[in-house]
Protein backbone atom coordinates (compact mmCIF):
# COMPACT_ATOMS: atom_id res chain seq x y z
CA UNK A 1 0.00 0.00 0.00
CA UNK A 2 2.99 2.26 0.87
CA UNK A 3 4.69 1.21 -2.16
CA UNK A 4 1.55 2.83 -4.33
CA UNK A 5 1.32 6.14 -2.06
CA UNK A 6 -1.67 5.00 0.17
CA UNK A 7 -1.77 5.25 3.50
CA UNK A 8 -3.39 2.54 5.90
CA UNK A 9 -4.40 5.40 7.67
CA UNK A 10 -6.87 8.64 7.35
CA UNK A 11 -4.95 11.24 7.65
CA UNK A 12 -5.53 14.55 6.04
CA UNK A 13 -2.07 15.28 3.27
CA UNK A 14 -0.33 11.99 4.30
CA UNK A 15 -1.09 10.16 0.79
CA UNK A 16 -0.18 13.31 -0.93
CA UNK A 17 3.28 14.05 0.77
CA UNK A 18 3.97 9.70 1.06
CA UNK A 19 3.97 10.16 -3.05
CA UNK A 20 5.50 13.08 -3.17
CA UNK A 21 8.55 12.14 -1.27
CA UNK A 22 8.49 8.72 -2.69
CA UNK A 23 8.39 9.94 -6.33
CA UNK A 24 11.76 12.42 -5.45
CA UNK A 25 13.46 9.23 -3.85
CA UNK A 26 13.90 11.02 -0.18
CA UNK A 27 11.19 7.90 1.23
CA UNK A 28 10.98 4.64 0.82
CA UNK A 29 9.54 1.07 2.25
CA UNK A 30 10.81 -2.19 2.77
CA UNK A 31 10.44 -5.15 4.81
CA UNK A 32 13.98 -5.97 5.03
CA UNK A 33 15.60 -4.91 8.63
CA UNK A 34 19.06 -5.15 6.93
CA UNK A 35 18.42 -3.12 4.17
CA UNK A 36 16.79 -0.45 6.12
CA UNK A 37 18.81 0.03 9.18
CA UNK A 38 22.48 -0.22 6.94
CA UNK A 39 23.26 3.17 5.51
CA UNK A 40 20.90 5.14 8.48
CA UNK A 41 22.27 7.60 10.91
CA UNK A 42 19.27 7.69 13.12
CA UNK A 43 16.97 4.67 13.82
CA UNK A 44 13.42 5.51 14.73
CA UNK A 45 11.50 3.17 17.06
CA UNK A 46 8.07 4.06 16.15
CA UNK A 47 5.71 0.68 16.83
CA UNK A 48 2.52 0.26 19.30
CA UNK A 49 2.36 0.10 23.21
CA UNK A 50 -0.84 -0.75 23.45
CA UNK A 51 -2.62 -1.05 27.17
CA UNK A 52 -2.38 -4.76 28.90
CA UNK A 53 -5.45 -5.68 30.54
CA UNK A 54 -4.08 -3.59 33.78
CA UNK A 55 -3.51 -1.12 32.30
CA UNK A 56 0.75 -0.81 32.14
CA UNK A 57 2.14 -0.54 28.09
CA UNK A 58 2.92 -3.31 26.63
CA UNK A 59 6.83 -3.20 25.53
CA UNK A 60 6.84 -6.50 23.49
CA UNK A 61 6.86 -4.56 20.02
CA UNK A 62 9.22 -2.00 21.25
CA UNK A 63 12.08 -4.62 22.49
CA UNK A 64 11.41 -7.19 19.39
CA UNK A 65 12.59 -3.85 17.27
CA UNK A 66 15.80 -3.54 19.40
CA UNK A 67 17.02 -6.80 19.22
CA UNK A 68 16.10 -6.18 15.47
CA UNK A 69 18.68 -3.04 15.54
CA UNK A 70 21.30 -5.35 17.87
CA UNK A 71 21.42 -7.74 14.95
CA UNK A 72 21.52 -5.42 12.13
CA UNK A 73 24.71 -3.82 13.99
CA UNK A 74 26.79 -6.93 14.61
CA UNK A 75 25.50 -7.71 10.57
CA UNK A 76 26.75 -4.23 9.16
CA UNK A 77 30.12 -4.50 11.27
CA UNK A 78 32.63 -2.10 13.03
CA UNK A 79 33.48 0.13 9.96
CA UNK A 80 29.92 1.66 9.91
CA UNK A 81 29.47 4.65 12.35
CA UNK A 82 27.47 4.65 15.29
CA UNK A 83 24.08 4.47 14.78
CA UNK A 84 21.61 7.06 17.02
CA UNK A 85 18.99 4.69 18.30
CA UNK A 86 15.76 6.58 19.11
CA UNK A 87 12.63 5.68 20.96
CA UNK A 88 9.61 7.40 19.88
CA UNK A 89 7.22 4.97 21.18
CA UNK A 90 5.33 6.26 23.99
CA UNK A 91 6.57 4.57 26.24
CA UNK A 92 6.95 4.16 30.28
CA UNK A 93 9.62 5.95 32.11
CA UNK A 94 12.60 3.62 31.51
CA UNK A 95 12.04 2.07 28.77
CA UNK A 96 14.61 3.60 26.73
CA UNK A 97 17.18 2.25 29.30
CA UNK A 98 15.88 -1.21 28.44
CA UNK A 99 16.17 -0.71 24.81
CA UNK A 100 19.86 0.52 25.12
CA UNK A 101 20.57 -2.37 27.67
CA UNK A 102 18.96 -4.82 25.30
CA UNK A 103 21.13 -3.66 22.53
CA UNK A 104 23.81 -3.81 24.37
CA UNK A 105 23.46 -7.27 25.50
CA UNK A 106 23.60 -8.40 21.68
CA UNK A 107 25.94 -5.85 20.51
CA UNK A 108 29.46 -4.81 21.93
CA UNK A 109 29.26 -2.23 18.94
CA UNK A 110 28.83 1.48 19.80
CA UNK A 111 25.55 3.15 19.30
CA UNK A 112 23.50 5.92 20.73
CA UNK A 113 20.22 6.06 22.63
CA UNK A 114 17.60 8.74 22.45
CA UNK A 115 14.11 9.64 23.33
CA UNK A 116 11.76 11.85 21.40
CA UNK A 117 8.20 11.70 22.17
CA UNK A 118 6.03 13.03 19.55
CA UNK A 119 2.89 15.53 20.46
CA UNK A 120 1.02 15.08 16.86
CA UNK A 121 -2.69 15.51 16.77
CA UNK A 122 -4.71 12.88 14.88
CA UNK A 123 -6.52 14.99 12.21
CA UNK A 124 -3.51 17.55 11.90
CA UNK A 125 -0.26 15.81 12.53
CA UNK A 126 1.58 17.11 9.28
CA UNK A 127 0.94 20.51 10.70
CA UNK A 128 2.30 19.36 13.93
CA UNK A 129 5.37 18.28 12.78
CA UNK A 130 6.08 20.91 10.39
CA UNK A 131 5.34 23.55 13.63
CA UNK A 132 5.66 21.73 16.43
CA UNK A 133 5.09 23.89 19.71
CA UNK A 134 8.23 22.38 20.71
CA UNK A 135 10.68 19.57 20.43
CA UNK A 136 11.71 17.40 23.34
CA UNK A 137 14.74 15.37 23.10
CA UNK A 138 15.91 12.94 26.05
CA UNK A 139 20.01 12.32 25.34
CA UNK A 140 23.16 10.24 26.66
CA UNK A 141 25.72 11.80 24.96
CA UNK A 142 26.75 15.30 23.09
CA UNK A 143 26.30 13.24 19.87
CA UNK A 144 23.28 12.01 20.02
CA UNK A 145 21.94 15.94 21.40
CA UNK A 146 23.63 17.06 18.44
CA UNK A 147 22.08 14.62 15.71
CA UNK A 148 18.71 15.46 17.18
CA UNK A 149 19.73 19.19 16.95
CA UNK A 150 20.43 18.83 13.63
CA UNK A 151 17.69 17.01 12.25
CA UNK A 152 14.81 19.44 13.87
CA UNK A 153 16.67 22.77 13.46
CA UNK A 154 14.69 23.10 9.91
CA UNK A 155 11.03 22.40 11.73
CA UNK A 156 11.19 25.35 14.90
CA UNK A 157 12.70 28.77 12.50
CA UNK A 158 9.55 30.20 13.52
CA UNK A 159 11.49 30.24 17.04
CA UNK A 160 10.11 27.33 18.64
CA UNK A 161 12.07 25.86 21.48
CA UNK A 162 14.45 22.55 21.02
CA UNK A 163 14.67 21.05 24.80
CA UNK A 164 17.47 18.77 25.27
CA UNK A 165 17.38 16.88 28.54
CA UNK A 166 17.87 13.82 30.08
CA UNK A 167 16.52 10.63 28.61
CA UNK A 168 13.72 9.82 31.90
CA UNK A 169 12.49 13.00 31.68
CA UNK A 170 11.68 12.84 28.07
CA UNK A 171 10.09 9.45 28.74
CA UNK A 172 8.09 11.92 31.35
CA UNK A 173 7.18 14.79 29.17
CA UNK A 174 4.95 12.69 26.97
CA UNK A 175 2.80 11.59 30.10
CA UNK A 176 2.68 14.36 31.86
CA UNK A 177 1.14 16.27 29.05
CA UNK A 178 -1.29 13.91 28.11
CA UNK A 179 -2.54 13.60 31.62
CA UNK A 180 -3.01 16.89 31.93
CA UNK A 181 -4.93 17.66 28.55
CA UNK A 182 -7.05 14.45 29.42
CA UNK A 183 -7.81 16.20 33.19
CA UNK A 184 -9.10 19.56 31.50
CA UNK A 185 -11.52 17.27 29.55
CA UNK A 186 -12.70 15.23 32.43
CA UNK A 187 -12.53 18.39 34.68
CA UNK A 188 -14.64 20.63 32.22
CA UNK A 189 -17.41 17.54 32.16
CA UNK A 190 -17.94 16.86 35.74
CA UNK A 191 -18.66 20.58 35.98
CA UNK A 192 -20.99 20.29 32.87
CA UNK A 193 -22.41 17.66 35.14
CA UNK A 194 -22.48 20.25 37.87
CA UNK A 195 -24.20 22.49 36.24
CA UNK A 196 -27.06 20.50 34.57
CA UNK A 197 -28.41 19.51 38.73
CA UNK A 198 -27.77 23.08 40.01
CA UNK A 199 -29.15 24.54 36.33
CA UNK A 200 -26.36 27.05 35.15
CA UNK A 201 -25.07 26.51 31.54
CA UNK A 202 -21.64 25.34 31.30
CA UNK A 203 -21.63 27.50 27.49
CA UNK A 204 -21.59 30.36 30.18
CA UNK A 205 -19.67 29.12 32.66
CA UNK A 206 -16.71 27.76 30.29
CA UNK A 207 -16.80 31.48 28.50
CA UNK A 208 -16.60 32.99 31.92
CA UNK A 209 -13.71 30.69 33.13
CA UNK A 210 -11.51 30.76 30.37
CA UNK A 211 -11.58 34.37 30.22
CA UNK A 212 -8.95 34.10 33.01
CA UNK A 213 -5.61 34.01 30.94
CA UNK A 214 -3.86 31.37 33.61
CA UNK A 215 -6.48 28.98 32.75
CA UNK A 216 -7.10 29.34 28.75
CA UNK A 217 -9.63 27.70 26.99
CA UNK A 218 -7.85 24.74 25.55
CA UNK A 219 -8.75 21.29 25.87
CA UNK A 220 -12.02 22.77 27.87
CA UNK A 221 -15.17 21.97 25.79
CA UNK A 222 -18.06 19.67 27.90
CA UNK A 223 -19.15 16.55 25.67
CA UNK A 224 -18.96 12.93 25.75
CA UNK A 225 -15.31 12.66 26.93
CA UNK A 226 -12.09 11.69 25.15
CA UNK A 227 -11.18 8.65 23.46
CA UNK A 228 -8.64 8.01 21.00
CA UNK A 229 -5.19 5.72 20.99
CA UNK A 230 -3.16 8.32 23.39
CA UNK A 231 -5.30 10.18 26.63
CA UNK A 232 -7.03 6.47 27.50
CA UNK A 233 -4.12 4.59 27.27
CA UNK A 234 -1.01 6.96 28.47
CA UNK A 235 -3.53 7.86 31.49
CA UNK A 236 -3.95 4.65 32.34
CA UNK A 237 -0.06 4.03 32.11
CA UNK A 238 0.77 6.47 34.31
CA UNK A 239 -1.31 5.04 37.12
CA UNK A 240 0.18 2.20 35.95
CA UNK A 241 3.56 3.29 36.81
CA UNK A 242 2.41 4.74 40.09
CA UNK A 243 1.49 1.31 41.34
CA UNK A 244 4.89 0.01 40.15
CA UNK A 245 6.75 2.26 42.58
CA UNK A 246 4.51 2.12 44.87
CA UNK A 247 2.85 5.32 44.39
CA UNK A 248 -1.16 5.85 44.08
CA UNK A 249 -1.46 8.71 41.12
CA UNK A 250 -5.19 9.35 42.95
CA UNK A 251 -5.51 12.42 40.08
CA UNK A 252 -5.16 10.53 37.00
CA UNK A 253 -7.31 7.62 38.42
CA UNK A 254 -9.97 9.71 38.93
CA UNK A 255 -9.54 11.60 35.29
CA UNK A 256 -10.14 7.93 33.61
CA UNK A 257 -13.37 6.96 36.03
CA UNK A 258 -14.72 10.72 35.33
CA UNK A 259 -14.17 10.11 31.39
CA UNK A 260 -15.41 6.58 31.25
CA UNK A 261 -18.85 7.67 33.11
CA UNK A 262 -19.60 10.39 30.95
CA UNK A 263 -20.93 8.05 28.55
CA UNK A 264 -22.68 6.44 30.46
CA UNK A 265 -24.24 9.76 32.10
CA UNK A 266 -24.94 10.60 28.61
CA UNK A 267 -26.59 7.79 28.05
CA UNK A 268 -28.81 8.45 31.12
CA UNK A 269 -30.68 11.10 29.25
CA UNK A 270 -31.83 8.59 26.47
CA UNK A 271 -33.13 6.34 28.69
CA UNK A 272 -34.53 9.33 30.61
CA UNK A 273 -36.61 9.89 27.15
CA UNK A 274 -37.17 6.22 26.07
CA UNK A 275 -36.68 4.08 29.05
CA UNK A 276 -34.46 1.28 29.47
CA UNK A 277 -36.38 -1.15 27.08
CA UNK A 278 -35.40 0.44 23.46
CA UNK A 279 -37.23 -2.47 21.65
CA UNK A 280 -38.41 -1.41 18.59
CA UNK A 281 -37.03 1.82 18.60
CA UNK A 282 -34.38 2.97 16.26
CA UNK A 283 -31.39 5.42 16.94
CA UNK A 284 -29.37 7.46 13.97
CA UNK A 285 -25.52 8.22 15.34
CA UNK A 286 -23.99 10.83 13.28
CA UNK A 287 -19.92 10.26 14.03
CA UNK A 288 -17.89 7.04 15.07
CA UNK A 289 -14.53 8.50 15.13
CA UNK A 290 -13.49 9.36 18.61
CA UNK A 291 -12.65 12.81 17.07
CA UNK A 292 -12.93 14.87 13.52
CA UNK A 293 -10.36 14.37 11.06
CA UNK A 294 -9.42 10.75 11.52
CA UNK A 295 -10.85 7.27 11.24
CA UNK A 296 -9.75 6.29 14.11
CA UNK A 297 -12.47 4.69 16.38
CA UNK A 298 -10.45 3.26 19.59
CA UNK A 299 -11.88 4.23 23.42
CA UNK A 300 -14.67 5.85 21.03
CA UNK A 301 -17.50 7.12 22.74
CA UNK A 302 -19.84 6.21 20.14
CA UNK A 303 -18.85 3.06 20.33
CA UNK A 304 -19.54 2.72 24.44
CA UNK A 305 -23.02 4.52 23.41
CA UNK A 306 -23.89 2.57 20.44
CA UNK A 307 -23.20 -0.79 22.16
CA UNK A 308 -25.59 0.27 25.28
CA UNK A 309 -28.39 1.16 22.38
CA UNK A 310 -27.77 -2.57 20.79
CA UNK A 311 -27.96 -4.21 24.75
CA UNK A 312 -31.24 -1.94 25.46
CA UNK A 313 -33.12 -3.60 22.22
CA UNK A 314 -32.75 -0.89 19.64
CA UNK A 315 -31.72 -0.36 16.07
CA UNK A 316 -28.68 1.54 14.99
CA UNK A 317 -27.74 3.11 11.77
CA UNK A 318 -24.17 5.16 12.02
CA UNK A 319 -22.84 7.57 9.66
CA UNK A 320 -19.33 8.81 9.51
CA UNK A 321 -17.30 10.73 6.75
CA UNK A 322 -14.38 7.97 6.74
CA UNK A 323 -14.53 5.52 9.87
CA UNK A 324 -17.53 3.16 8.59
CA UNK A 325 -14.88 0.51 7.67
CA UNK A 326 -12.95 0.39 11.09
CA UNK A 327 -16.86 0.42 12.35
CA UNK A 328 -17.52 -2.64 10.50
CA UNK A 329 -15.02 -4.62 12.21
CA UNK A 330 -15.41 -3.55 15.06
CA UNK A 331 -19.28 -3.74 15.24
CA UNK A 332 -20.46 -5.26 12.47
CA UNK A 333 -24.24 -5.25 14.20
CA UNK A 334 -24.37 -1.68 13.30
CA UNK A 335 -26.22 -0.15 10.10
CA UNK A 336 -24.35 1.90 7.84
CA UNK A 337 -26.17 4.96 6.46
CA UNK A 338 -25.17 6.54 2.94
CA UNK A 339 -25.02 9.95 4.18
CA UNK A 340 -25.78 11.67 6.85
CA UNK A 341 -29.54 12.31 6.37
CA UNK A 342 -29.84 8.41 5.35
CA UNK A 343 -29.03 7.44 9.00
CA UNK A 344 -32.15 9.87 10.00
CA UNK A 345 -34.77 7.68 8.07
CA UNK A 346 -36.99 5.61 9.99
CA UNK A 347 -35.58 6.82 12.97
CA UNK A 348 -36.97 7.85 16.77
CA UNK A 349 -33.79 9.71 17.43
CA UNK A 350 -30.42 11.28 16.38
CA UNK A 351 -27.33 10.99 18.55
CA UNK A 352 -24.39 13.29 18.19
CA UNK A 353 -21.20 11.49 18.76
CA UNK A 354 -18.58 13.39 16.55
CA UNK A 355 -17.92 17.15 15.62
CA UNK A 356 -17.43 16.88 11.78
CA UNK A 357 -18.21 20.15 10.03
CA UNK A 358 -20.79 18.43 8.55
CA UNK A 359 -22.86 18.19 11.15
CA UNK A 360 -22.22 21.70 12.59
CA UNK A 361 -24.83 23.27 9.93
CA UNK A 362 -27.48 21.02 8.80
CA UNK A 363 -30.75 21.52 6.71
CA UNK A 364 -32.42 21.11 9.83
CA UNK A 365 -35.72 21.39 7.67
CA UNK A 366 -34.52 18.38 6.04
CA UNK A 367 -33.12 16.71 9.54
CA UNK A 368 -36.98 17.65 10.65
CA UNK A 369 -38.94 15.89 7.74
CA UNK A 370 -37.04 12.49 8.34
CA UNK A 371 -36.82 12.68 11.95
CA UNK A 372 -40.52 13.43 12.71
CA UNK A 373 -39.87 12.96 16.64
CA UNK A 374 -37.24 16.04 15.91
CA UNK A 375 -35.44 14.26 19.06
CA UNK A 376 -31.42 15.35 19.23
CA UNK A 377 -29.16 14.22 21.84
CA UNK A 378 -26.58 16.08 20.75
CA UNK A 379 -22.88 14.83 23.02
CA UNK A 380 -21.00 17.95 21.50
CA UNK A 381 -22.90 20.74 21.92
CA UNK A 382 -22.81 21.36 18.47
CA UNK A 383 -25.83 23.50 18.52
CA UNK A 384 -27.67 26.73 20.26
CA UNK A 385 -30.48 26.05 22.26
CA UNK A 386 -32.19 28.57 21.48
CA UNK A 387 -32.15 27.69 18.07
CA UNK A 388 -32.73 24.41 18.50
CA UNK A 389 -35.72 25.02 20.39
CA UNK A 390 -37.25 27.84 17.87
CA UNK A 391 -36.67 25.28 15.16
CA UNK A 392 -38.94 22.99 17.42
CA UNK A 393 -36.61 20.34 18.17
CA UNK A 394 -36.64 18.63 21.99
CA UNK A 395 -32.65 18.92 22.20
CA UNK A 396 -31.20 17.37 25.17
CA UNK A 397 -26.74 18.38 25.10
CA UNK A 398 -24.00 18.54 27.90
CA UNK A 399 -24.45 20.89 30.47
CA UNK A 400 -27.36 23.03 29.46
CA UNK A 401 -30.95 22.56 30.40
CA UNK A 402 -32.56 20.44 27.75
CA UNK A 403 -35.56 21.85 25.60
CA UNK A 404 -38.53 20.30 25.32
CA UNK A 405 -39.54 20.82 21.52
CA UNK A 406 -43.14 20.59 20.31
């Protein structure tokens, strides 16, 4: 698939740029460890840590690549240079260590150990590498700091800092800043949660807030609560690593039981409008991708949501701009609609699970002659209530006082 410039990924510009770099010979593929690794300075470890089952990373990927690398050294011999060996793996505080020890323990030939966690955004990561906010590099020696120097010097002209540190704190940086962006999500719903018993609107309440330069506005939008390969499983790593040493991380435990039980608060108002029987009744999900942007559906929401609608008896029909496919095998029980006013016909609801532009401005007209019940629970706030409720829809969203339509 590489070979003919696609990418087994949806990614906005990554098929473009894979066959435009392939075509001027600066990128190629191959499945052959020799042929790859010989004439490379730096060697990128850039494979999966998924979660185990409690919730640590699983390194198996990560040290099958380095005794990959230990064997390609000892085959390209002593008259190569060092190679710079860097871990870009999310990966547990340590683990680089392990890789160079690893190494090492097949290899008495010289190398160099790095690590450089990457911050890209699903949905924008070419722009995130081209500007990165900043570059983190974790180092053992004033080579290695100076290969990484070298390489990202072209990416941060705009002025953007290049932080060379030590190799655990590197590990660090990628954790700590994941935990915190997935606390401002859970933080921002449990007071959208707060506000829908004491009846404020968290619309006003964020605006108010974030108005307060230390705090910002980032990351701070109520809705159904993240999802995604990175906030679920790097949060649950770093309690992970707490309970290696010994140490409760109390904070990020709580962050991942506030973001799993949004859905399931979500799904409270459903059954506050249907019941917990949903025989016979039919629900249209626009968005399965945990976010815009991707196709990426793992630690979805609208997964969690659409799997409680299949156990409570009713009907689903899904539409998303590109994840149907990973949706399909994943939960093949699901309908898939054509488009997004397909998944509307026939049924007693919609469901708002994703923020694609798409669905930000609707011909709610149309949306109101195939939806007769005009029923919207809408997990993204996507709309005014107001509107909503002049347009005669009974809108139920996060955080706001749902209207009761006509």
């Amino acid at each position: 698939m590489l070979r003919r410039g696609e990418s087994p990924i949806y990614e906005p510009g990554l098929s473009e740029m894979i066959v435009r770099n392939a075509g001027s010979g600066r990128l190629s593929f191959t499945t052959d460890k020799l042929e790859a690794y010989r004439h490379a300075d730096v060697i990128f470890i850039c494979v999966g840590t998924p979660s185990d089952e409690d919730g640590s990373a699983d390194l198996q990927y990560v040290l099958k690549v380095a005794a990959d690398i230990a064997d390609a050294i000892n085959a390209i011999g002593p008259t190569a240079a060092p190679k710079t060996v860097v871990v870009k793996s999310t990966v547990p505080v340590g683990t680089s260590h392990k890789v160079r020890d690893l190494i090492a323990s097949k290899s008495k030939l010289p190398f160099h150990i790095a690590d450089n966690p990457e911050f890209l955004k699903e949905g924008d990561a070419i722009n995130d590498f081209m500007k990165p906010d900043r570059v983190v590099c974790g180092v053992e020696s004033d080579h290695a700091a100076a290969v990484m120097r070298e390489l990202y010097e072209p990416f941060v002209r705009q002025g953007n800092p290049i932080y060379i540190m030590d190799v655990r704190s590197a590990e660090m940086v990628k954790y700590a800043s994941n935990a915190m962006l997935a606390c401002k999500i859970s933080f921002i719903n449990e007071m959208a949660n707060l506000c829908e018993r004491y009846g404020a609107n968290i619309t006003s309440v964020r605006e108010g807030m974030c108005a307060d330069k230390r705090i910002g506005n980032q990351f701070l939008y109520p809705g159904l609560g993240y999802g995604g390969s990175c906030f679920p499983k790097d949060t649950l790593a770093v309690v992970s690593m707490g309970k290696a040493i010994g140490f409760d991380c109390e904070l990020n435990a709580a962050v991942h039981r506030v973001n799993q039980a949004q859905r399931r608060h979500f799904w409270t108002k459903i059954e506050g409008v249907f019941g917990k029987d949903l025989k016979g009744k039919r629900l249209a999900f626009w968005g399965v991708a945990f976010k815009p942007r991707t196709d990426d559906i793992r630690e979805a929401p609208s997964i969690s949501l659409m799997k409680m609608a299949v156990a409570a008896g009713a009907k689903v029909r899904a539409f998303d701009p590109v994840a149907l496919e990973n949706l399909g095998k994943e939960f093949p029980e699901v309908e898939h609609a054509k488009d997004m006013y397909h998944a509307l016909e026939g049924a007693d609801a919609l469901v708002i699970c994703t923020e694609w532009n798409e669905f930000r401005a609707p011909d709610f007209d149309r949306v109101a002659a195939l939806l007769p019940s005009r029923l919207v629970f809408d997990g993204r706030n996507l709309y005014k209530r107001q509107a909503m409720e002049e347009r005669g829809f009974a809108y139920h969203s996060v955080g706001r006082a749902p209207v009761s339509g006509r």
